[in-house]
PDB file of N, CA and C in Angstrom:
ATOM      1  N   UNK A   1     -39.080  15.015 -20.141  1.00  0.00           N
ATOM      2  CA  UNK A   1     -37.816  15.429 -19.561  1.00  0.00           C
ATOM      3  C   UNK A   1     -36.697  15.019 -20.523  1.00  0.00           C
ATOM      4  N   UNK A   2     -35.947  16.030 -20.777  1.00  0.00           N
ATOM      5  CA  UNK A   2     -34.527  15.422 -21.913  1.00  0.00           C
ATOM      6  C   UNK A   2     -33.533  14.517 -20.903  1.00  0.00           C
ATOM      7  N   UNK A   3     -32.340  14.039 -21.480  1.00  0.00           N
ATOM      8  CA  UNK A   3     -31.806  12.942 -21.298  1.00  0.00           C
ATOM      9  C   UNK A   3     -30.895  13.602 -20.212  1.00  0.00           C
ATOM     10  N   UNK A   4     -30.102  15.263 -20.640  1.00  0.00           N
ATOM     11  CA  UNK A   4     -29.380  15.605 -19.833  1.00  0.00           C
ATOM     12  C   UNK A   4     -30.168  16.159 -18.271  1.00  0.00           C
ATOM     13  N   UNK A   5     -31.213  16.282 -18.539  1.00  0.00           N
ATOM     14  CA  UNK A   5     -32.164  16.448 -17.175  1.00  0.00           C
ATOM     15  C   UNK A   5     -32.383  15.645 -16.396  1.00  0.00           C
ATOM     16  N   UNK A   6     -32.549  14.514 -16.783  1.00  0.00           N
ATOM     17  CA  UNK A   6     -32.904  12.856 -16.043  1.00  0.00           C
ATOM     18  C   UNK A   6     -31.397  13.066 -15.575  1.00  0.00           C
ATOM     19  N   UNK A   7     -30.404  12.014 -16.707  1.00  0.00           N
ATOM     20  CA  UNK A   7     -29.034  12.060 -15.743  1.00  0.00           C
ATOM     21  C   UNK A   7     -28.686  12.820 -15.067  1.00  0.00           C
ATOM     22  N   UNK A   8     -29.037  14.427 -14.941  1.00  0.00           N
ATOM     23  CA  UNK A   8     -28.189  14.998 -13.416  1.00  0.00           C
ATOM     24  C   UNK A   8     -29.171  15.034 -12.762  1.00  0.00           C
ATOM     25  N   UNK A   9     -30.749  14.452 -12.843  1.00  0.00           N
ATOM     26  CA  UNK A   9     -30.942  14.086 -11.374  1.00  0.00           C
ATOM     27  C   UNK A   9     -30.944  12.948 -11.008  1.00  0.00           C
ATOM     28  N   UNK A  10     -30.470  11.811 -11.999  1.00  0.00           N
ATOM     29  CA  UNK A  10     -29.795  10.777 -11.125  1.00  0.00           C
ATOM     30  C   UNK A  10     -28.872  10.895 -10.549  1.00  0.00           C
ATOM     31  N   UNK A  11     -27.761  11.512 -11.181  1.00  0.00           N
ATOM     32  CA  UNK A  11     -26.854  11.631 -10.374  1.00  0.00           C
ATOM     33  C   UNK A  11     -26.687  12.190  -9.020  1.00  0.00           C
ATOM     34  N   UNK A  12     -27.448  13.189  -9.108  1.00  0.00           N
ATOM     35  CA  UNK A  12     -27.364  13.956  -8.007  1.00  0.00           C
ATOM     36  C   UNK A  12     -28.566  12.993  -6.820  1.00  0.00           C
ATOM     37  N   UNK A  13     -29.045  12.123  -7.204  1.00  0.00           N
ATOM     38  CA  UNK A  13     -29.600  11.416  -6.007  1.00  0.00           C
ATOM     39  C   UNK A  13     -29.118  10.398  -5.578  1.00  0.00           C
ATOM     40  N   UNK A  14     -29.826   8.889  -6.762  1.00  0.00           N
ATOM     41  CA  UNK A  14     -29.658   7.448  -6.761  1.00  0.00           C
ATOM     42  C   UNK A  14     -28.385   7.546  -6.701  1.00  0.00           C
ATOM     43  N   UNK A  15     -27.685   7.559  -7.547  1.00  0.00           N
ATOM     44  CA  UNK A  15     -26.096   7.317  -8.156  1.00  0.00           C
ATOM     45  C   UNK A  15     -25.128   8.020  -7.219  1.00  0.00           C
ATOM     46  N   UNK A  16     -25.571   9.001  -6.070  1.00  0.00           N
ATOM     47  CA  UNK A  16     -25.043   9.892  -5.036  1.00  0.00           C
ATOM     48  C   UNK A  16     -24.919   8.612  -4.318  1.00  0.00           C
ATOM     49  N   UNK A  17     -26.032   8.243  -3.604  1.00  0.00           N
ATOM     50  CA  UNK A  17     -26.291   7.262  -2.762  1.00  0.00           C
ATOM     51  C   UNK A  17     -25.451   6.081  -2.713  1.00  0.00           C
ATOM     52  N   UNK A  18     -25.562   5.583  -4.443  1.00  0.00           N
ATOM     53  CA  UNK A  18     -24.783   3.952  -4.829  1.00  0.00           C
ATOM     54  C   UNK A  18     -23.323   4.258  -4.422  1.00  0.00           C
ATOM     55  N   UNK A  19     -22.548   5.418  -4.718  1.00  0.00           N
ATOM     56  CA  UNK A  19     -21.175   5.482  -4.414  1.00  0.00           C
ATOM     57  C   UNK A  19     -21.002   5.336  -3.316  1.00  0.00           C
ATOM     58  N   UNK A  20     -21.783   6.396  -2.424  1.00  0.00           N
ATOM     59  CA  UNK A  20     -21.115   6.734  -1.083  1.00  0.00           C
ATOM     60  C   UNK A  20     -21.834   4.912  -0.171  1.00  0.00           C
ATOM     61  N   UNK A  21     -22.669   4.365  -0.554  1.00  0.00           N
ATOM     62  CA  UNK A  21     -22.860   3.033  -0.379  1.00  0.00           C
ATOM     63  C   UNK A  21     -21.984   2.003  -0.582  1.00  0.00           C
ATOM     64  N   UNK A  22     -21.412   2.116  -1.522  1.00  0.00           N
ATOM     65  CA  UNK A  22     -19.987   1.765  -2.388  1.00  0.00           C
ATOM     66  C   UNK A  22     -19.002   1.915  -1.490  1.00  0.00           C
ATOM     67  N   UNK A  23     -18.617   3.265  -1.472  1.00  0.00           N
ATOM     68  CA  UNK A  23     -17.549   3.815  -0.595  1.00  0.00           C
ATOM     69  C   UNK A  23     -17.447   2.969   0.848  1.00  0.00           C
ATOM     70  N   UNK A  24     -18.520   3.530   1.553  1.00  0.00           N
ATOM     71  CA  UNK A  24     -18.848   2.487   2.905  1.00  0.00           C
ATOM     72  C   UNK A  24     -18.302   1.204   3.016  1.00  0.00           C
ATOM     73  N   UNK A  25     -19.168   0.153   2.218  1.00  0.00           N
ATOM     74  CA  UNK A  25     -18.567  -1.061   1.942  1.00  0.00           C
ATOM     75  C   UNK A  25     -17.007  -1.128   1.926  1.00  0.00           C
ATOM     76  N   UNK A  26     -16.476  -0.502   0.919  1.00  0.00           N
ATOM     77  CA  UNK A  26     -15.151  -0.881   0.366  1.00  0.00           C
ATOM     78  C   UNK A  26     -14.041  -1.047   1.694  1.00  0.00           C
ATOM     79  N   UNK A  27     -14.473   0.717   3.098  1.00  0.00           N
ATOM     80  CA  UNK A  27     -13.984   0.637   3.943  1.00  0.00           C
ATOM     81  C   UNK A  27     -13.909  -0.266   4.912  1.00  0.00           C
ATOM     82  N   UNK A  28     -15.534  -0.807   4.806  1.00  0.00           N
ATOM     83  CA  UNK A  28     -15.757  -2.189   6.021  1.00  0.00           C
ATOM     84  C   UNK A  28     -15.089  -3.169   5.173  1.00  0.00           C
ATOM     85  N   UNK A  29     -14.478  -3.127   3.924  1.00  0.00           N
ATOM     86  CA  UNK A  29     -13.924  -4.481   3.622  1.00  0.00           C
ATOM     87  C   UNK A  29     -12.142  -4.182   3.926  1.00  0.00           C
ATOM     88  N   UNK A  30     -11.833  -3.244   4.086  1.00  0.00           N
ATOM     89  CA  UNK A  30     -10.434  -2.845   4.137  1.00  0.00           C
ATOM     90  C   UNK A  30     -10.160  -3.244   5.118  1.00  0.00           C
ATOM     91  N   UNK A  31     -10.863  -2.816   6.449  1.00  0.00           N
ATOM     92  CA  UNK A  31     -10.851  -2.483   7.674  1.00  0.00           C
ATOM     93  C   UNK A  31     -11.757  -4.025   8.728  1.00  0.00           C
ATOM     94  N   UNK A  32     -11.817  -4.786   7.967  1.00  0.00           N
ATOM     95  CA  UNK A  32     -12.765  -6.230   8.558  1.00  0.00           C
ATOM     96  C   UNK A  32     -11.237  -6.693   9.202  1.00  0.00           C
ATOM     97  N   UNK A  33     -11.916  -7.368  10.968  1.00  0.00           N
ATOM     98  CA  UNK A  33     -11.150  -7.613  11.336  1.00  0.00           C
ATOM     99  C   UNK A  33     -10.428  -8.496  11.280  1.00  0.00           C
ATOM    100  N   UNK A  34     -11.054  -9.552  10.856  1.00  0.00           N
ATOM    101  CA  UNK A  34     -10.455 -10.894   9.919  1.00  0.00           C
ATOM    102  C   UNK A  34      -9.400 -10.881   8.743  1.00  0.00           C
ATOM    103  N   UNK A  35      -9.324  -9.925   8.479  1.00  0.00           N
ATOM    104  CA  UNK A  35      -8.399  -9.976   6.850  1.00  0.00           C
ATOM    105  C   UNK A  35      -6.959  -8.931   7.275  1.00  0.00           C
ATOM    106  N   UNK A  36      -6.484  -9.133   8.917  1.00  0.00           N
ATOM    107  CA  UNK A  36      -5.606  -8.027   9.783  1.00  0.00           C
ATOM    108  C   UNK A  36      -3.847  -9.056   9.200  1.00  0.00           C
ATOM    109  N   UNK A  37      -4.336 -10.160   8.705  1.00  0.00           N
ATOM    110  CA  UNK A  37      -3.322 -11.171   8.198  1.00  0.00           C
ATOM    111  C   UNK A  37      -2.945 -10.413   7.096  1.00  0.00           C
ATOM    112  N   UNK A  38      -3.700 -10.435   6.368  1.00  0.00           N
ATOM    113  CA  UNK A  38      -3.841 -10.296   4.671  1.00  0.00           C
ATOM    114  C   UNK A  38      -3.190  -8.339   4.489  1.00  0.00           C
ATOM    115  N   UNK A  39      -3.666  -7.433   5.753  1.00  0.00           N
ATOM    116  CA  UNK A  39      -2.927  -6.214   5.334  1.00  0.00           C
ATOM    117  C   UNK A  39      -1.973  -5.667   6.223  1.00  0.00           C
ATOM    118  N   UNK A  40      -1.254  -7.352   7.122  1.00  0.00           N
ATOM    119  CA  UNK A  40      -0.073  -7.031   7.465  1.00  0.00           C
ATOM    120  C   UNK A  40       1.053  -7.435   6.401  1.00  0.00           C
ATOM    121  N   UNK A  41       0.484  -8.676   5.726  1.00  0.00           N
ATOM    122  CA  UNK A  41       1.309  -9.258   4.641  1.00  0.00           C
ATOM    123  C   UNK A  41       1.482  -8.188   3.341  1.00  0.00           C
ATOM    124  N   UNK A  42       0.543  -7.612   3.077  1.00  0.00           N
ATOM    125  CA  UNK A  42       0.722  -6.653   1.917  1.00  0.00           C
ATOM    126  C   UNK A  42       1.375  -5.506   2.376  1.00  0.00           C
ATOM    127  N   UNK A  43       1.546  -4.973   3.861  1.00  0.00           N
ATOM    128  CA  UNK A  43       2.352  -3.942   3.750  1.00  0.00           C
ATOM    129  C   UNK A  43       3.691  -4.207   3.911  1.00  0.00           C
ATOM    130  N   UNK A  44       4.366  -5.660   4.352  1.00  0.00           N
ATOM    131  CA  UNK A  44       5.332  -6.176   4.107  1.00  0.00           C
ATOM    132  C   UNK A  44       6.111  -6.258   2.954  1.00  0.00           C
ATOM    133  N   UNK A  45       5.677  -6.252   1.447  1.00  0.00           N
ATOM    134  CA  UNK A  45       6.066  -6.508   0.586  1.00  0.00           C
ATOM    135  C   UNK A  45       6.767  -5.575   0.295  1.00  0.00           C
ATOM    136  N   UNK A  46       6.886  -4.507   0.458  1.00  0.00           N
ATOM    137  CA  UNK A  46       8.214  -3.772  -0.264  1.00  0.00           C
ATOM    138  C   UNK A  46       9.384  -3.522   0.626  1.00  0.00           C
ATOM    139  N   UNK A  47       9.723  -4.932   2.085  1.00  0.00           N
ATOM    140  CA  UNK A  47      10.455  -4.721   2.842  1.00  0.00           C
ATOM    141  C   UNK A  47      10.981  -6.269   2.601  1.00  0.00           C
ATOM    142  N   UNK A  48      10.215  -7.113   2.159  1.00  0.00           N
ATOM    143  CA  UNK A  48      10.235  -8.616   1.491  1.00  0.00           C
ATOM    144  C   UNK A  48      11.975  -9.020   1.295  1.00  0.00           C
ATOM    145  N   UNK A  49      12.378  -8.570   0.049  1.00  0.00           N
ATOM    146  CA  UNK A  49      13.399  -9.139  -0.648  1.00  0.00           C
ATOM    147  C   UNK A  49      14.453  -7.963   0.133  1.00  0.00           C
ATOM    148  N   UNK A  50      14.078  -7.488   1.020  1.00  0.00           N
ATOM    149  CA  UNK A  50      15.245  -6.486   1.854  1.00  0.00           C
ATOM    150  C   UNK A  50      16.402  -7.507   2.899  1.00  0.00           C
ATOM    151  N   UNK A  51      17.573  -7.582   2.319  1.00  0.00           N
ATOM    152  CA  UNK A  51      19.194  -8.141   3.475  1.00  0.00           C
ATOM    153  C   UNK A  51      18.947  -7.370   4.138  1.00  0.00           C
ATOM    154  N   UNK A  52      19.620  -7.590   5.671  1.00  0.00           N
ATOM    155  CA  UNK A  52      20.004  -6.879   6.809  1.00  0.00           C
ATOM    156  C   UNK A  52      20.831  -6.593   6.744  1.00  0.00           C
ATOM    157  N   UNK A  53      20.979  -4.959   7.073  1.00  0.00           N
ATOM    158  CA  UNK A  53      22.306  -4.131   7.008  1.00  0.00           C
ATOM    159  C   UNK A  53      23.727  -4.202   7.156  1.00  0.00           C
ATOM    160  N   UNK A  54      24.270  -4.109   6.715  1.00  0.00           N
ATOM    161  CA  UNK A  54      26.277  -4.392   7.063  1.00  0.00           C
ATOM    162  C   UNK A  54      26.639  -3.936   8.234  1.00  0.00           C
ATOM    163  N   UNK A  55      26.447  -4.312   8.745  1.00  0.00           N
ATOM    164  CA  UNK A  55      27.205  -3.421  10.306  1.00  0.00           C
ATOM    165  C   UNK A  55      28.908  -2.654  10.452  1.00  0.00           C
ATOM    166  N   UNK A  56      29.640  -3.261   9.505  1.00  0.00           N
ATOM    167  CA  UNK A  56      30.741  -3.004   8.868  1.00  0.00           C
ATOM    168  C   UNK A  56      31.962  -3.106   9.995  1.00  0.00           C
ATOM    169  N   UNK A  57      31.798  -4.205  10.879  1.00  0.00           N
ATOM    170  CA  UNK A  57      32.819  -4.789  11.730  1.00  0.00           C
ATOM    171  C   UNK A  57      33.257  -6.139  11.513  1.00  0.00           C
ATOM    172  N   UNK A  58      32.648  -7.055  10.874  1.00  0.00           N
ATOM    173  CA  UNK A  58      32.796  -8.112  10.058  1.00  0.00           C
ATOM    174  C   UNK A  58      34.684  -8.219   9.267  1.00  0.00           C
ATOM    175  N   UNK A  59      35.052  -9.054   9.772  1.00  0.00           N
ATOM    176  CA  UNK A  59      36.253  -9.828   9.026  1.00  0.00           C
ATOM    177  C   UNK A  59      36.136 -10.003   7.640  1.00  0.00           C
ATOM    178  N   UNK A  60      35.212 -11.086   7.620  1.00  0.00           N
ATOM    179  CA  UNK A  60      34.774 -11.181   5.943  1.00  0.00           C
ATOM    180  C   UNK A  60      33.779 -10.566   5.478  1.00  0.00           C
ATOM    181  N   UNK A  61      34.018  -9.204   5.335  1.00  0.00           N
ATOM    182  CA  UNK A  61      32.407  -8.724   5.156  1.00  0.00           C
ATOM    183  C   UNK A  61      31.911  -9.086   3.781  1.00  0.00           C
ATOM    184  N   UNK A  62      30.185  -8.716   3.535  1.00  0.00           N
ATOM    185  CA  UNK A  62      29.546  -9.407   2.644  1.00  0.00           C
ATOM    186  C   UNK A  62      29.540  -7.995   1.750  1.00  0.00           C
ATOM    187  N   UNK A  63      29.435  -7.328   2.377  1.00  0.00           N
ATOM    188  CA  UNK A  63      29.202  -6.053   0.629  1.00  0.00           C
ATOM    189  C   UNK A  63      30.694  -5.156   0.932  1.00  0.00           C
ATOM    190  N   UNK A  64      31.330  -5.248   0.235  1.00  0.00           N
ATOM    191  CA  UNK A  64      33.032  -4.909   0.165  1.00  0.00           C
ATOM    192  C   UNK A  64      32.608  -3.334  -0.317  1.00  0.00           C
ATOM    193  N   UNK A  65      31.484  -3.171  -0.726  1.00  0.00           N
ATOM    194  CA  UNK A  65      31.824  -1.407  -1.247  1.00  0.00           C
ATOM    195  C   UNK A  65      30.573  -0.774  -0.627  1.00  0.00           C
ATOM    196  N   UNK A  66      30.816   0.606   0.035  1.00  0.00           N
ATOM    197  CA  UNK A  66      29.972   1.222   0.454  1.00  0.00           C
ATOM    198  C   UNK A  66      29.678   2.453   0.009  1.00  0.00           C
ATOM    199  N   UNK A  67      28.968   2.562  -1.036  1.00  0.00           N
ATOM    200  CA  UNK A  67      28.595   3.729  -1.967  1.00  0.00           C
ATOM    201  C   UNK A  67      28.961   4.565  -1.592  1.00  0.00           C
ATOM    202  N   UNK A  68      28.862   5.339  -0.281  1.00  0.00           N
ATOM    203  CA  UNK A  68      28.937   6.572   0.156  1.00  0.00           C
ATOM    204  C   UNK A  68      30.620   6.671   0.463  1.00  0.00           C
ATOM    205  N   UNK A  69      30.889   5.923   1.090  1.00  0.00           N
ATOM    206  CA  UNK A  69      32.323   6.195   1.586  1.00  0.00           C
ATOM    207  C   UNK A  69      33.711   5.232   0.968  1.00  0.00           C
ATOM    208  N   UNK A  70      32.608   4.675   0.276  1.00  0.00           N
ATOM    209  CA  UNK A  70      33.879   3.918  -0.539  1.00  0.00           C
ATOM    210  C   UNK A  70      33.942   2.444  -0.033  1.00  0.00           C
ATOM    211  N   UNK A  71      35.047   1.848  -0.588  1.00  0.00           N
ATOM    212  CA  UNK A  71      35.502   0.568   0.351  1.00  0.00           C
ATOM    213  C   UNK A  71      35.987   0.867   1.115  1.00  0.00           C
ATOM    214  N   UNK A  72      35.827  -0.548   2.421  1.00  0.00           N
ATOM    215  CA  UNK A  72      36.216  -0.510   3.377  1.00  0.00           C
ATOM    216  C   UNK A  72      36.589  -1.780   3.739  1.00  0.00           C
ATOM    217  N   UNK A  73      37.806  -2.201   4.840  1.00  0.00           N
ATOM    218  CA  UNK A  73      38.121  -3.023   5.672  1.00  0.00           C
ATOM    219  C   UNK A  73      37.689  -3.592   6.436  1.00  0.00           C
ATOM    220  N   UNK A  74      36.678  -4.268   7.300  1.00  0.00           N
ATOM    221  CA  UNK A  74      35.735  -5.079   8.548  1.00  0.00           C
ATOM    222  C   UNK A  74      36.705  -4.436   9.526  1.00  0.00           C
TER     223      UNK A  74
END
């Protein structure tokens, strides 16, 4: 059997199998109920270093310019 004959019927069997075996796993590791810490914390992170909004009734307010409408007064 030549070399390109063997590899596509590995592929098309064993190596079918190892991925979607692969695949499986990866989901039971995403999805384990123990680690519900670990992918609340990671979807947090791009809300992380986020201030809370100007409400823009403030006396001394903290961000004096408001891109859209300009400055404003509290």
């Amino acid at each position: 059997m030549e070399t390109y004959s063997f590899l596509r019927a590995f592929a098309d069997s064993w190596f079918l199998i190892a991925m979607f075996t692969f695949f499986l796993g990866a989901c039971a590791f995403a999805f384990w109920p123990t680690l519900r810490g670990a992918r609340e914390d990671a979807a947090g992170i791009p809300l992380r270093d986020d201030a809370p909004g100007c409400a823009k009734n403030c006396a001394a307010c903290a961000c004096k310019t408001d891109f859209i409408e300009g400055p404003h007064n509290g």
